[in-house]
Protein backbone atom coordinates (compact mmCIF):
# COMPACT_ATOMS: atom_id res chain seq x y z
CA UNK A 1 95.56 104.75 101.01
CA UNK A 2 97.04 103.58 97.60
CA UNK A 3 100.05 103.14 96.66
CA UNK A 4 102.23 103.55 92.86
CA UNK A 5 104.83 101.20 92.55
CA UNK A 6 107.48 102.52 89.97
CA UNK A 7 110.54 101.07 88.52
CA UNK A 8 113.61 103.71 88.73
CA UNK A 9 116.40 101.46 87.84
CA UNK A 10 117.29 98.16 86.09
CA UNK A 11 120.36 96.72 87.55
CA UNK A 12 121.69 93.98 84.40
CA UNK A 13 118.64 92.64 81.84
CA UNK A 14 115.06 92.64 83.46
CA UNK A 15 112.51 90.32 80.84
CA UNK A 16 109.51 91.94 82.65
CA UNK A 17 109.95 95.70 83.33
CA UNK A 18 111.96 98.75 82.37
CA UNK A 19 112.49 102.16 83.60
CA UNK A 20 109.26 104.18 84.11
CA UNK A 21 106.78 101.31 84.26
CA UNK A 22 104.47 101.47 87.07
CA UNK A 23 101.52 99.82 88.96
CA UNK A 24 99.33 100.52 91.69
CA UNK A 25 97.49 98.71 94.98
CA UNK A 26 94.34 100.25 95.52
CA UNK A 27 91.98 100.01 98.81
CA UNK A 28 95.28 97.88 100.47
CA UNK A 29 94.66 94.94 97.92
CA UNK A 30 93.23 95.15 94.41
CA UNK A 31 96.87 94.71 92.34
CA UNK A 32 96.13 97.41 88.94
CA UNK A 33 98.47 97.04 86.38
CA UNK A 34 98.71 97.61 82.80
CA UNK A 35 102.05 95.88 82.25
CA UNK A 36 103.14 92.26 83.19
CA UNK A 37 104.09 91.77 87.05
CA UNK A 38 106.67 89.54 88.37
CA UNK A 39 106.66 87.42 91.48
CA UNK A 40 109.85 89.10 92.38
CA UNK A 41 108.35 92.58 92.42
CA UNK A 42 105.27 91.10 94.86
CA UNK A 43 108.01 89.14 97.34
CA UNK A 44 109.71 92.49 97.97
CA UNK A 45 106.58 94.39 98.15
CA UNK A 46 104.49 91.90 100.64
CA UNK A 47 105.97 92.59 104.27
CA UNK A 48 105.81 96.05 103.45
CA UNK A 49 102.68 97.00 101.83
CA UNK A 50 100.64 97.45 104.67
CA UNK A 51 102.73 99.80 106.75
CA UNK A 52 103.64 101.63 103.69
CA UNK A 53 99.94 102.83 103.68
CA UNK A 54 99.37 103.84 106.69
CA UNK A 55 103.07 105.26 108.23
CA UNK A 56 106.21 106.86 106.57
CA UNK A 57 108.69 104.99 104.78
CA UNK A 58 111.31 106.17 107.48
CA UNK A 59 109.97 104.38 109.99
CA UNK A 60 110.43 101.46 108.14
CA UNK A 61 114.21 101.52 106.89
CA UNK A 62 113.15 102.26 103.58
CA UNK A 63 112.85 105.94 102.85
CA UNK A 64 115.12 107.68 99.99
CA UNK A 65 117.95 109.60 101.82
CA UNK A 66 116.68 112.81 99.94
CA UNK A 67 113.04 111.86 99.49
CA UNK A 68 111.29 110.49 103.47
CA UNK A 69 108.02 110.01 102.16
CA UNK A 70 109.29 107.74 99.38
CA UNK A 71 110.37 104.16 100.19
CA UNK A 72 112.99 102.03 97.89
CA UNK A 73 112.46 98.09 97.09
CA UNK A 74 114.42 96.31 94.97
CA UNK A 75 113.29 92.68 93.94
CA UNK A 76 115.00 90.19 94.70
CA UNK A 77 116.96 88.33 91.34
CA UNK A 78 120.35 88.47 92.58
CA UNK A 79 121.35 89.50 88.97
CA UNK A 80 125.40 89.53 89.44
CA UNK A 81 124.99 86.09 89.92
CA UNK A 82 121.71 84.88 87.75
CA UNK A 83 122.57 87.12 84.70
CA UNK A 84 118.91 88.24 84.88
CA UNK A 85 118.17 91.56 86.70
CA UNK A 86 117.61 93.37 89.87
CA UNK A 87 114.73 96.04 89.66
CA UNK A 88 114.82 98.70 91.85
CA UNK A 89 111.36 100.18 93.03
CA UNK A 90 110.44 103.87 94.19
CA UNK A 91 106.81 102.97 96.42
CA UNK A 92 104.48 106.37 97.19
CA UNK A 93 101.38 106.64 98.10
CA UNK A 94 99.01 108.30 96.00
CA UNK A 95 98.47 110.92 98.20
CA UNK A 96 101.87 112.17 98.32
CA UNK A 97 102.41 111.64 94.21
CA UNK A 98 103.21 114.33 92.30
């Protein structure tokens, strides 16, 4: 199963994404993008991508409190400290996108 990776908050002054942008991991490992990735983005997605296509979010700690079939990543630029900015992530899989 895919899944669409899509930022829904910018915590302080992201260089790489803003609210709305998206990307997608297709077949568990072809990366699709049409933006710019960051590393950061990937390090919070890796331990999770692979469950997150095959069982629910809940499962995993990481579902929305109003939304279970939607996990929530942020990455992880600790930007009250950096000055950069902490992305926050909404992760579905296609299946269940609407």
């Amino acid at each position: 199963m895919d899944l669409v990776v899509r930022v829904v908050e910018v915590k302080g002054c992201c260089p790489v994404y803003k609210v709305g942008d998206s990307f997608r991991l297709e077949e568990g490992y072809k990366l699709v993008s049409d933006i710019p990735l960051c590393m950061h983005a990937l390090a919070a997605l890796m331990p999770f991508y692979n469950a997150l296509r095959v069982s629910s979010p809940d499962k995993w700690g990481l579902a929305g409190r109003d939304s279970p079939e939607k996990a929530y990543l942020q990455c992880m630029d600790p930007e009250a400290y950096t000055g950069g900015g902490t992305v926050v992530f909404e992760v579905v899989t296609s299946k269940s996108e609407v």
